[in-house]
PDB file of N, CA and C in Angstrom:
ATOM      1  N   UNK A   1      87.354 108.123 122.721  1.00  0.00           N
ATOM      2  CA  UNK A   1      88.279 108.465 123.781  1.00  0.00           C
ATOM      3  C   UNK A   1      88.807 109.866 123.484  1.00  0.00           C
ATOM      4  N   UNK A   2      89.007 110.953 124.445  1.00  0.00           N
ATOM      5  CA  UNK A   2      89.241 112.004 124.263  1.00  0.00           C
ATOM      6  C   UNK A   2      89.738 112.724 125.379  1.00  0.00           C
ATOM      7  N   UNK A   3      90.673 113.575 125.476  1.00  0.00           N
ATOM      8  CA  UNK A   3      90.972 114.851 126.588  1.00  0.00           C
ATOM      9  C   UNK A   3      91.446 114.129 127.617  1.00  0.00           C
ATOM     10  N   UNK A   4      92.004 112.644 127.463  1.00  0.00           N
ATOM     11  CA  UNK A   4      92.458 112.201 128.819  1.00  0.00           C
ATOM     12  C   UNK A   4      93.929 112.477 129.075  1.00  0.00           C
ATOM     13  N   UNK A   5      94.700 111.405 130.281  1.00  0.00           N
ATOM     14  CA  UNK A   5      96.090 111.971 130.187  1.00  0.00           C
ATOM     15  C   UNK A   5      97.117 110.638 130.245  1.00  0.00           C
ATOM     16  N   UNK A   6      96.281 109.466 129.835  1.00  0.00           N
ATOM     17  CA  UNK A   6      97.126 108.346 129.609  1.00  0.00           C
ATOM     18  C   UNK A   6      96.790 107.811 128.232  1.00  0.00           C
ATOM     19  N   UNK A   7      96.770 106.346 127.954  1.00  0.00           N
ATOM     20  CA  UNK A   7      96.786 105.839 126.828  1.00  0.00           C
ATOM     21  C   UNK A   7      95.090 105.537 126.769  1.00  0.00           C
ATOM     22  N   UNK A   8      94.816 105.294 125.794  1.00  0.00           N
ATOM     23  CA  UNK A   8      93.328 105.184 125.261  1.00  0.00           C
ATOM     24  C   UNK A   8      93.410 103.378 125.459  1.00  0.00           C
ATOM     25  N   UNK A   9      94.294 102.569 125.077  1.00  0.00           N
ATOM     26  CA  UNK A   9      93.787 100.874 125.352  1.00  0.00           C
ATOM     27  C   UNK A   9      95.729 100.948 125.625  1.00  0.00           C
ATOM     28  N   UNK A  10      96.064  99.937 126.486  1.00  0.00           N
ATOM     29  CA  UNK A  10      97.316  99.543 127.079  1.00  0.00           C
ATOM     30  C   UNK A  10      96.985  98.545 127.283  1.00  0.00           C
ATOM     31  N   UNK A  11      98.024  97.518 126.253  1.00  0.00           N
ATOM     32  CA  UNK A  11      97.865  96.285 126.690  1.00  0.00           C
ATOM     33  C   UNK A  11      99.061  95.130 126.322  1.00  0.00           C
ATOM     34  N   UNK A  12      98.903  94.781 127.770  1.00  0.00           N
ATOM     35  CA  UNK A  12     100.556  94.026 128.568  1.00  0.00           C
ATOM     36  C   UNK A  12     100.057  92.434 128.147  1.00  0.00           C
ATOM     37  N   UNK A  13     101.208  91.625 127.026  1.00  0.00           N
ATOM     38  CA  UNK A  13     101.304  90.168 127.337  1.00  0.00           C
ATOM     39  C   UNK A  13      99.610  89.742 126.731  1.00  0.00           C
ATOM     40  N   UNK A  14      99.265  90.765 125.846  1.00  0.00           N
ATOM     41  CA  UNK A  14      97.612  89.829 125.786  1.00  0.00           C
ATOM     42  C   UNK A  14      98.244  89.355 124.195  1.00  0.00           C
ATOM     43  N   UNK A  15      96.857  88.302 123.558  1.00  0.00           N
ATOM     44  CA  UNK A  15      97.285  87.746 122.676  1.00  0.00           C
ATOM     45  C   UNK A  15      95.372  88.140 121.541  1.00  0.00           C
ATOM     46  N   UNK A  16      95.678  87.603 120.533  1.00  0.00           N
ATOM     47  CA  UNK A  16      94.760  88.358 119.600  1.00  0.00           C
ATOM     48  C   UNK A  16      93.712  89.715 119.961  1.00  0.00           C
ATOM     49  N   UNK A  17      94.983  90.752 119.742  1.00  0.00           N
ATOM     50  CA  UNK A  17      93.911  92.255 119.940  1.00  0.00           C
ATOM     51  C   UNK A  17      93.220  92.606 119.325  1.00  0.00           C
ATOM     52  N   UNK A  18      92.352  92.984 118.659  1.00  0.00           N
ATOM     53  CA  UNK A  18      91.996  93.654 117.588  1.00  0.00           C
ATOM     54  C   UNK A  18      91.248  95.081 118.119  1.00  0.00           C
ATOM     55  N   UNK A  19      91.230  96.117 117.688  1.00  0.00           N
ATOM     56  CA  UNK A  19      91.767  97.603 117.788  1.00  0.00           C
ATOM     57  C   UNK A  19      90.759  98.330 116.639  1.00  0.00           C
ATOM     58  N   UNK A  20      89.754  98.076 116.535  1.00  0.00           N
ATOM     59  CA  UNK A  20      88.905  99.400 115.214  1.00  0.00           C
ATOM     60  C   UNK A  20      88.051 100.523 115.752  1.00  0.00           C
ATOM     61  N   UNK A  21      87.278 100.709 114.569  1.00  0.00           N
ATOM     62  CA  UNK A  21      86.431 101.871 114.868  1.00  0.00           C
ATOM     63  C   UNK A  21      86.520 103.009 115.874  1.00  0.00           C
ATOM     64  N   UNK A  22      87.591 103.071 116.528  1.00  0.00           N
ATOM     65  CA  UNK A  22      87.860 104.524 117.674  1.00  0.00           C
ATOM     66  C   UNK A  22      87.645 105.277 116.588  1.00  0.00           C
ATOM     67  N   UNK A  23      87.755 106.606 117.736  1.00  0.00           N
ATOM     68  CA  UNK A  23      87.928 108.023 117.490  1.00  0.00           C
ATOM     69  C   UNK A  23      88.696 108.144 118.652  1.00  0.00           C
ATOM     70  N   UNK A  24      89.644 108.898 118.191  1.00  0.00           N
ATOM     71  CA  UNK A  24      90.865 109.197 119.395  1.00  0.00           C
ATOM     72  C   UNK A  24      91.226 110.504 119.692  1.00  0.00           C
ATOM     73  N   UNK A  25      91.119 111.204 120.537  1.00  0.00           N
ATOM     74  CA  UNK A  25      91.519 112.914 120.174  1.00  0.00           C
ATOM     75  C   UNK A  25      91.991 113.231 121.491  1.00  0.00           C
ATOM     76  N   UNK A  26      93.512 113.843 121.259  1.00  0.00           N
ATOM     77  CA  UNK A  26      94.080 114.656 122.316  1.00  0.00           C
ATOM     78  C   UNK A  26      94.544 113.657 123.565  1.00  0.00           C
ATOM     79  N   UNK A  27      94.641 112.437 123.442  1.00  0.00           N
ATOM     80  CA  UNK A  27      94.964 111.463 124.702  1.00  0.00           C
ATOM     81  C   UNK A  27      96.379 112.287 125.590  1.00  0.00           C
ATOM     82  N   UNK A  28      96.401 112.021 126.574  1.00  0.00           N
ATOM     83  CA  UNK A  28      98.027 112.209 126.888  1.00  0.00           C
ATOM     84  C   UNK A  28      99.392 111.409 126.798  1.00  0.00           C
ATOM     85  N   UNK A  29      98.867 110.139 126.051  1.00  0.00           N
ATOM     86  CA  UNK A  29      99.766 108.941 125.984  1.00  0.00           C
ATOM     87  C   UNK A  29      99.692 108.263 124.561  1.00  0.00           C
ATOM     88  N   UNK A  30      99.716 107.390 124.396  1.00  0.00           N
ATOM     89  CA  UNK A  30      99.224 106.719 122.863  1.00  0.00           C
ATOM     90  C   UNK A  30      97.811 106.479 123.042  1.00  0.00           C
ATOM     91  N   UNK A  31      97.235 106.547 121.408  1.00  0.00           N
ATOM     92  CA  UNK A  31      95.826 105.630 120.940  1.00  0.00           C
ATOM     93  C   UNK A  31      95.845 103.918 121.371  1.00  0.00           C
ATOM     94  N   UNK A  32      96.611 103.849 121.109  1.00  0.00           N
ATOM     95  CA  UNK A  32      96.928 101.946 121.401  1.00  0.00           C
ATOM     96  C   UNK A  32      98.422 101.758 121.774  1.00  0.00           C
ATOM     97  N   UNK A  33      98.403 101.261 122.913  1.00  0.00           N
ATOM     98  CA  UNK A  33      99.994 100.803 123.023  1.00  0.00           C
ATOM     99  C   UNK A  33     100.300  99.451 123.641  1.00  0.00           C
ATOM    100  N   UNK A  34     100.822  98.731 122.412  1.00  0.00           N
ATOM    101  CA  UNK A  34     100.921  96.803 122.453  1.00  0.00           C
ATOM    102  C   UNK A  34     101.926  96.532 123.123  1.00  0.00           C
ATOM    103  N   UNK A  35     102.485  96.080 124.547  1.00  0.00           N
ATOM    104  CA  UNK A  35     103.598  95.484 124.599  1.00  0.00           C
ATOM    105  C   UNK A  35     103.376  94.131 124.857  1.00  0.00           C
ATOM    106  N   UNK A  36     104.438  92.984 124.142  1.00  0.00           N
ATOM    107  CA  UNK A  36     104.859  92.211 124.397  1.00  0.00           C
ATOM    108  C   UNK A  36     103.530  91.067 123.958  1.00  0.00           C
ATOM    109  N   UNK A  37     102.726  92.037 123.204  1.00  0.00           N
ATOM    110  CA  UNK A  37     101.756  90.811 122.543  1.00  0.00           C
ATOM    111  C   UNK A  37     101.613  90.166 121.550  1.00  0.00           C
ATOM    112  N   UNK A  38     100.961  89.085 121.114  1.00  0.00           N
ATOM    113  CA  UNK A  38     100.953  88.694 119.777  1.00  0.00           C
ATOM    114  C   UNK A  38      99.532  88.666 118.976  1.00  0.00           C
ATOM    115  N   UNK A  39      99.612  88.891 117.606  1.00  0.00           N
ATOM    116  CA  UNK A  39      98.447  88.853 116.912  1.00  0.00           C
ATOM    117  C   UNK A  39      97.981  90.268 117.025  1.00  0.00           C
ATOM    118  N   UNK A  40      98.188  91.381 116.894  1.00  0.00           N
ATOM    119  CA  UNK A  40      97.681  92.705 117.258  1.00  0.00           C
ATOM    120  C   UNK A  40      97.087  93.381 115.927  1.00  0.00           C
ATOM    121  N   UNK A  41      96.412  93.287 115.459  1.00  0.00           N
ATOM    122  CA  UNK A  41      95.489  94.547 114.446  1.00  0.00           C
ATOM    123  C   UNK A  41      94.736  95.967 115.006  1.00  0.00           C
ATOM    124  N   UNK A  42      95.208  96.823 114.145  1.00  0.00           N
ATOM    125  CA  UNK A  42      94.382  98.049 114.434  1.00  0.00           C
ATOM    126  C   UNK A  42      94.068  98.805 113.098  1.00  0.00           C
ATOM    127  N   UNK A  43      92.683  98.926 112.814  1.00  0.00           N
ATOM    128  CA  UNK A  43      92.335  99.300 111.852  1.00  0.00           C
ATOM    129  C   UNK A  43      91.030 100.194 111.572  1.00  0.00           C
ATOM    130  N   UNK A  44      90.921 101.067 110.492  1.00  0.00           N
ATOM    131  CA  UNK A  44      89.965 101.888 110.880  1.00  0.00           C
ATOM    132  C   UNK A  44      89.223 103.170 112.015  1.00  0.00           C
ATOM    133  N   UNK A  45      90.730 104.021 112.769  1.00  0.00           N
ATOM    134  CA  UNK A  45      91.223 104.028 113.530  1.00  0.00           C
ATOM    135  C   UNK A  45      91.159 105.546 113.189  1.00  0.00           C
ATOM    136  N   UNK A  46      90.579 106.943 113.555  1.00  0.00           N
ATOM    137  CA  UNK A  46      90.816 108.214 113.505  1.00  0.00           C
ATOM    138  C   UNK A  46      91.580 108.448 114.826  1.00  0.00           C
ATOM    139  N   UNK A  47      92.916 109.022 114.864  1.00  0.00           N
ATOM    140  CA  UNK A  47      93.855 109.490 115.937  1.00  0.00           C
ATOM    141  C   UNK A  47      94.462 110.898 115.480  1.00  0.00           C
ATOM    142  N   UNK A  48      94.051 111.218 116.754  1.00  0.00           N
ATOM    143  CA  UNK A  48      94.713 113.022 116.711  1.00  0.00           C
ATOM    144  C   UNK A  48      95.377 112.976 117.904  1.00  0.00           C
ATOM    145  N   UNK A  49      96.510 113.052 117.381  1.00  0.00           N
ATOM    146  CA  UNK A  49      97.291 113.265 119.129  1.00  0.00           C
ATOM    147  C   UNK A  49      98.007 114.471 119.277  1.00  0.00           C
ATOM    148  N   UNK A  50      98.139 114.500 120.754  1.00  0.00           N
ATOM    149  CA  UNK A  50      98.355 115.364 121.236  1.00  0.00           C
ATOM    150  C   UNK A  50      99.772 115.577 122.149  1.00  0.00           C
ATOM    151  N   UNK A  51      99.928 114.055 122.326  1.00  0.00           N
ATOM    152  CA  UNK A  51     101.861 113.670 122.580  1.00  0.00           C
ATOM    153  C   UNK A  51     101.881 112.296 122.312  1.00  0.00           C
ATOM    154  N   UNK A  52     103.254 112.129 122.334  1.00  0.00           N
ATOM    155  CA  UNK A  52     103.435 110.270 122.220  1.00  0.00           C
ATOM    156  C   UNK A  52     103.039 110.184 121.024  1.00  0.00           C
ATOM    157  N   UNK A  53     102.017 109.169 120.653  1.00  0.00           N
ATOM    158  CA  UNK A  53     101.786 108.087 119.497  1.00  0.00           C
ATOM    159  C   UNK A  53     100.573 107.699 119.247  1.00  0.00           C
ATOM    160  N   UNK A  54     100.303 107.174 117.742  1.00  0.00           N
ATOM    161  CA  UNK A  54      98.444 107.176 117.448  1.00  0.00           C
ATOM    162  C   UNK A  54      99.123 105.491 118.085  1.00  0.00           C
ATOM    163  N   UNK A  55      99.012 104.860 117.581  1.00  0.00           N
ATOM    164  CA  UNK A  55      99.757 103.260 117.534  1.00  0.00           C
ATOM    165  C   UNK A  55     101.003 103.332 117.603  1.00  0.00           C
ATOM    166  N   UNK A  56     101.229 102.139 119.265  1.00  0.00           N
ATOM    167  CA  UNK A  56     102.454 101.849 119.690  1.00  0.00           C
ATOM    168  C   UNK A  56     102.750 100.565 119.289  1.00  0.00           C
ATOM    169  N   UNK A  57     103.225  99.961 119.315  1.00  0.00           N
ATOM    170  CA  UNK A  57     104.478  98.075 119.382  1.00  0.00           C
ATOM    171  C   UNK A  57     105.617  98.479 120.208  1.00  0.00           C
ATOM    172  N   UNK A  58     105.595  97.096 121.004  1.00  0.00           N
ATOM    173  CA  UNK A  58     106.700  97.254 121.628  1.00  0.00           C
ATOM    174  C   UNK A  58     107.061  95.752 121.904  1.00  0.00           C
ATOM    175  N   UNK A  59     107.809  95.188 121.549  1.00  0.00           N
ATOM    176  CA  UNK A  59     108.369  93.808 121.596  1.00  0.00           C
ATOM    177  C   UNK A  59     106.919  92.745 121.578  1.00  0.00           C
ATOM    178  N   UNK A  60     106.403  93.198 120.389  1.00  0.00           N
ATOM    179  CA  UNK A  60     104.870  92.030 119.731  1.00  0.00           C
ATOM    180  C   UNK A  60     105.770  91.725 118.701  1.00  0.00           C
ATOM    181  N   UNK A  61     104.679  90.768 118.499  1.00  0.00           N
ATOM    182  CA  UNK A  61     104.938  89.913 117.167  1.00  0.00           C
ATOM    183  C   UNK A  61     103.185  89.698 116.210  1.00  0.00           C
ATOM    184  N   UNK A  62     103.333  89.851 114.951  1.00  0.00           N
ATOM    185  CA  UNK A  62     101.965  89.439 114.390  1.00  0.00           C
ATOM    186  C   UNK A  62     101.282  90.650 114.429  1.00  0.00           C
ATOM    187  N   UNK A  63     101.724  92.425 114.190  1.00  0.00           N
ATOM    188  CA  UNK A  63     101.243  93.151 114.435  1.00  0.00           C
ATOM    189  C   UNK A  63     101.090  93.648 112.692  1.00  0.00           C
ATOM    190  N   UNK A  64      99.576  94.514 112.738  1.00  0.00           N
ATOM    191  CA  UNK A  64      99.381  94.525 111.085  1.00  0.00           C
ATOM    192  C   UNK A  64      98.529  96.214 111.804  1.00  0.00           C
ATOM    193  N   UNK A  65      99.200  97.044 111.202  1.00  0.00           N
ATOM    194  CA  UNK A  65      97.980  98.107 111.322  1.00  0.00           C
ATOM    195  C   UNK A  65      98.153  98.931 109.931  1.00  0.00           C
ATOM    196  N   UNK A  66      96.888  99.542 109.784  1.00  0.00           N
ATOM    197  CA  UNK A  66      96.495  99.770 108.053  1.00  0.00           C
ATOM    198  C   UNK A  66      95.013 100.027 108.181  1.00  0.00           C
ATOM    199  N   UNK A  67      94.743 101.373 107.423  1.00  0.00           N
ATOM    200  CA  UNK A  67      93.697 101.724 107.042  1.00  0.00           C
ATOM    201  C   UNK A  67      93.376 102.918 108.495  1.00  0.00           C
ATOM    202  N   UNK A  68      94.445 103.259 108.826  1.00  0.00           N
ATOM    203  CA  UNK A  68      94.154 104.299 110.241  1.00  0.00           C
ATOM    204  C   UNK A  68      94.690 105.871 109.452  1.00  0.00           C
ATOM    205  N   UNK A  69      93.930 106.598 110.343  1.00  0.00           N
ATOM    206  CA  UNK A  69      93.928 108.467 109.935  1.00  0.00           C
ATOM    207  C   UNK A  69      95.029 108.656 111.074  1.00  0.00           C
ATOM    208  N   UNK A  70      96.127 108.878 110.736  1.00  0.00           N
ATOM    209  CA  UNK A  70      96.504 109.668 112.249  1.00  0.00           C
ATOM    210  C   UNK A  70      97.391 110.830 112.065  1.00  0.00           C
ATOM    211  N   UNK A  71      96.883 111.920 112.548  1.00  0.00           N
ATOM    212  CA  UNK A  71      97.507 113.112 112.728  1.00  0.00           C
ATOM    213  C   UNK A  71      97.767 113.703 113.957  1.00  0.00           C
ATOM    214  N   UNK A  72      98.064 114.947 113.934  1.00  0.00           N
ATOM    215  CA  UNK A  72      98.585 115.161 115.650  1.00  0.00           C
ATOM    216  C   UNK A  72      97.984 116.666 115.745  1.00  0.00           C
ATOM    217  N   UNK A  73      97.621 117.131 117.117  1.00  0.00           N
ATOM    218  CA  UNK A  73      97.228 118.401 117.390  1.00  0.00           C
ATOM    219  C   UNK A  73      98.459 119.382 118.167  1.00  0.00           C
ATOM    220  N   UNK A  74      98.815 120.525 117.633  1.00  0.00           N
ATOM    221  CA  UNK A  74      99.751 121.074 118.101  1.00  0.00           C
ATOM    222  C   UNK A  74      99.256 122.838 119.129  1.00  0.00           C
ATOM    223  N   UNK A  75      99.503 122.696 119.709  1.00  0.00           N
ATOM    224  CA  UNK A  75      99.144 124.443 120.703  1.00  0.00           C
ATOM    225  C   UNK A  75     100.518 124.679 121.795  1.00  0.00           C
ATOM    226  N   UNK A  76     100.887 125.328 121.451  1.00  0.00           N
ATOM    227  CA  UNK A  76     101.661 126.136 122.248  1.00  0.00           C
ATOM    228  C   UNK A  76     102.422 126.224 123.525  1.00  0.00           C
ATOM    229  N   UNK A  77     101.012 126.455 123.988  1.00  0.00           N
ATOM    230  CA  UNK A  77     100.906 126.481 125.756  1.00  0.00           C
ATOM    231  C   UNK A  77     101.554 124.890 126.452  1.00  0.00           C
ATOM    232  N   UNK A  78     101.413 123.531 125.379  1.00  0.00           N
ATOM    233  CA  UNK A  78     101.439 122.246 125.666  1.00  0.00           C
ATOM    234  C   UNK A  78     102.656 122.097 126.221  1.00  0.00           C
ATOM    235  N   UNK A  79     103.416 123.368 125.039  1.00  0.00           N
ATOM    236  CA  UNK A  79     104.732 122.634 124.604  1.00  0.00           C
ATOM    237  C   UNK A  79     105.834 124.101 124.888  1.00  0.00           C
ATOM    238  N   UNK A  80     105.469 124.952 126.177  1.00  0.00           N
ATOM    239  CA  UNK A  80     106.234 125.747 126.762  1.00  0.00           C
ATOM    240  C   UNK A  80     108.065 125.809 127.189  1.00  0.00           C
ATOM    241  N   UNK A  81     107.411 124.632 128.211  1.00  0.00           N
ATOM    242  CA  UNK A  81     109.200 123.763 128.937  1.00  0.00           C
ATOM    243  C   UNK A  81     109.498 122.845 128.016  1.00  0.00           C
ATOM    244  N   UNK A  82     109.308 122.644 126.267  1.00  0.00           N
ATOM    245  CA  UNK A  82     109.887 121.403 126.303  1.00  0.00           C
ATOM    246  C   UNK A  82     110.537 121.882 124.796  1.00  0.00           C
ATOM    247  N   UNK A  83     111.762 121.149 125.092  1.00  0.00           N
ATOM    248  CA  UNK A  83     112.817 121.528 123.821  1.00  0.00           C
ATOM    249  C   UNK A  83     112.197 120.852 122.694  1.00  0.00           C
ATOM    250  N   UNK A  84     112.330 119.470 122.357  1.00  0.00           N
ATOM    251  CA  UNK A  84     111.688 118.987 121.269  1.00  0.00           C
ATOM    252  C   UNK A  84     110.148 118.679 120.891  1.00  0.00           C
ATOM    253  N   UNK A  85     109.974 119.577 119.842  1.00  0.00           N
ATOM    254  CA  UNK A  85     108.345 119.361 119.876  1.00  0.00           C
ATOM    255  C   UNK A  85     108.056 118.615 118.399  1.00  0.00           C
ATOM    256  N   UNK A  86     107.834 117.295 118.802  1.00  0.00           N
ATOM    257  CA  UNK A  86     107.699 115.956 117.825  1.00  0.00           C
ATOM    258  C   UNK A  86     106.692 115.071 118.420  1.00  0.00           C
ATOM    259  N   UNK A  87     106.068 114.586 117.650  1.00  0.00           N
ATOM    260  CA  UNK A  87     105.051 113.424 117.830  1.00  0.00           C
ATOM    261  C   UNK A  87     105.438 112.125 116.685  1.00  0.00           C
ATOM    262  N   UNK A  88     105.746 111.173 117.268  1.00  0.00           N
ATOM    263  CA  UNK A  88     105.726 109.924 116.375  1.00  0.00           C
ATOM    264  C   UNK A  88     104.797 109.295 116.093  1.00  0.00           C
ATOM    265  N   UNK A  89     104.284 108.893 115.060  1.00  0.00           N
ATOM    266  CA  UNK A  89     102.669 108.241 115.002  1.00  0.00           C
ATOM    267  C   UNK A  89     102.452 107.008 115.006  1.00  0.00           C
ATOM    268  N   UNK A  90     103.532 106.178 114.771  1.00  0.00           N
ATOM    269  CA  UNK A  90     103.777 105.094 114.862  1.00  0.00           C
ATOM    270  C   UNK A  90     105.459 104.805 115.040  1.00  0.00           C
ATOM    271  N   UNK A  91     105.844 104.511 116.159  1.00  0.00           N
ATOM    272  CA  UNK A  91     106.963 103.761 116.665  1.00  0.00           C
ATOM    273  C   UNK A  91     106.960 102.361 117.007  1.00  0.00           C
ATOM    274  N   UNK A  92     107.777 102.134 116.457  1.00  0.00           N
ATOM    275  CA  UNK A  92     107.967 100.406 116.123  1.00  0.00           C
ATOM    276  C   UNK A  92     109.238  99.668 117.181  1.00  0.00           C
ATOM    277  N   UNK A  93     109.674  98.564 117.641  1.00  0.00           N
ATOM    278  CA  UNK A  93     110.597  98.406 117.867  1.00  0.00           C
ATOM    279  C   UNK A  93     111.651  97.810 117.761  1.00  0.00           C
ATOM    280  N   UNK A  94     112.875  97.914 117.710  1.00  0.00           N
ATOM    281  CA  UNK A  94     113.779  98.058 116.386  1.00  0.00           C
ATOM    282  C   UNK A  94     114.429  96.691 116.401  1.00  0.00           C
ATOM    283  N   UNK A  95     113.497  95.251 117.422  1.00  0.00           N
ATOM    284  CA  UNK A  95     114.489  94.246 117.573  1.00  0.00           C
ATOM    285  C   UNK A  95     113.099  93.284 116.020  1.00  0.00           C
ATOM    286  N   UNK A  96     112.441  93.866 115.753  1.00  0.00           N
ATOM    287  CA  UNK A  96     111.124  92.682 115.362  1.00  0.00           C
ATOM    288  C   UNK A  96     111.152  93.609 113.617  1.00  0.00           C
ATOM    289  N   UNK A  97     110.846  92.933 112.352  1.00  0.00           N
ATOM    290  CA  UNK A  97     110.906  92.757 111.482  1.00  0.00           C
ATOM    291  C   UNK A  97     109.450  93.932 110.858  1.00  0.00           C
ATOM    292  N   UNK A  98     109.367  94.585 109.948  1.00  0.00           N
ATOM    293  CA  UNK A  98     107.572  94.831 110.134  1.00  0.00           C
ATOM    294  C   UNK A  98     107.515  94.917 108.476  1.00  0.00           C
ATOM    295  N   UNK A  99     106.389  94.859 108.342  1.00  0.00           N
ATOM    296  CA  UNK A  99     105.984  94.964 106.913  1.00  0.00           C
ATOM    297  C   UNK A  99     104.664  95.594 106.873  1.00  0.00           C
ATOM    298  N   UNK A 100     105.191  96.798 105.631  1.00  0.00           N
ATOM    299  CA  UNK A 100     104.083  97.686 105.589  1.00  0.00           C
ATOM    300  C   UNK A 100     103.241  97.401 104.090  1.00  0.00           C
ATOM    301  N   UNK A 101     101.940  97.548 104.702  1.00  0.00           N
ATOM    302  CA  UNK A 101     101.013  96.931 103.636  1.00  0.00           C
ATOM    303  C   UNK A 101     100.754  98.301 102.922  1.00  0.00           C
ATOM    304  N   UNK A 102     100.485  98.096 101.877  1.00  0.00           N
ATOM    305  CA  UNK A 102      99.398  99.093 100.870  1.00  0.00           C
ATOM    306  C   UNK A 102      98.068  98.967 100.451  1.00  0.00           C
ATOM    307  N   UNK A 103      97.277  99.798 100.405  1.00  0.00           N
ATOM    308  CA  UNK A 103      95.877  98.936 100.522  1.00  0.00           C
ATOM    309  C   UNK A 103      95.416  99.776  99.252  1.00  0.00           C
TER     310      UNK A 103
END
């Protein structure tokens, strides 16, 4: 997935995701963005973004991601009109518990 201007996979209320092997570059939205699902893995996962987020959560449960590259691409021209120039690579949400693995 590459050069688009939304999310690379969006996915509402589903239940066991599993999320590997992309290549992600420059999306206009997130690499993966989970709401409200359960059982979600993403792994093995090259993300270069370009706004937003490599991997989203948003009110899931059972979410495990680990073993992903994610960095962000920055130019200029993107980021003219806009005061804050930040990319989060993973945003979590702040009502659900998470645990980060080490591998």
């Amino acid at each position: 997935m590459h050069d688009g201007t939304g999310d690379g996979l969006r996915v509402n209320s589903g239940k066991n995701i599993q999320f590997y092997d992309n290549t992600i570059y420059k999306l206009g939205h997130d690499g993966l963005f989970a709401i409200g699902c359960q059982n979600v893995e993403a792994w093995n996962n090259r993300i270069t973004c370009r706004t937003n987020s490599g991997l989203r959560n948003w009110n899931s449960n059972g979410v495990k991601f680990h073993d992903n590259v994610i960095d962000s691409f920055y130019h200029w021209q993107y980021f003219t009109n806009w005061i804050e120039k930040s990319f989060s690579f993973i945003p979590i949400s702040k009502y659900f518990s998470v645990k980060c693995l080490k591998s």
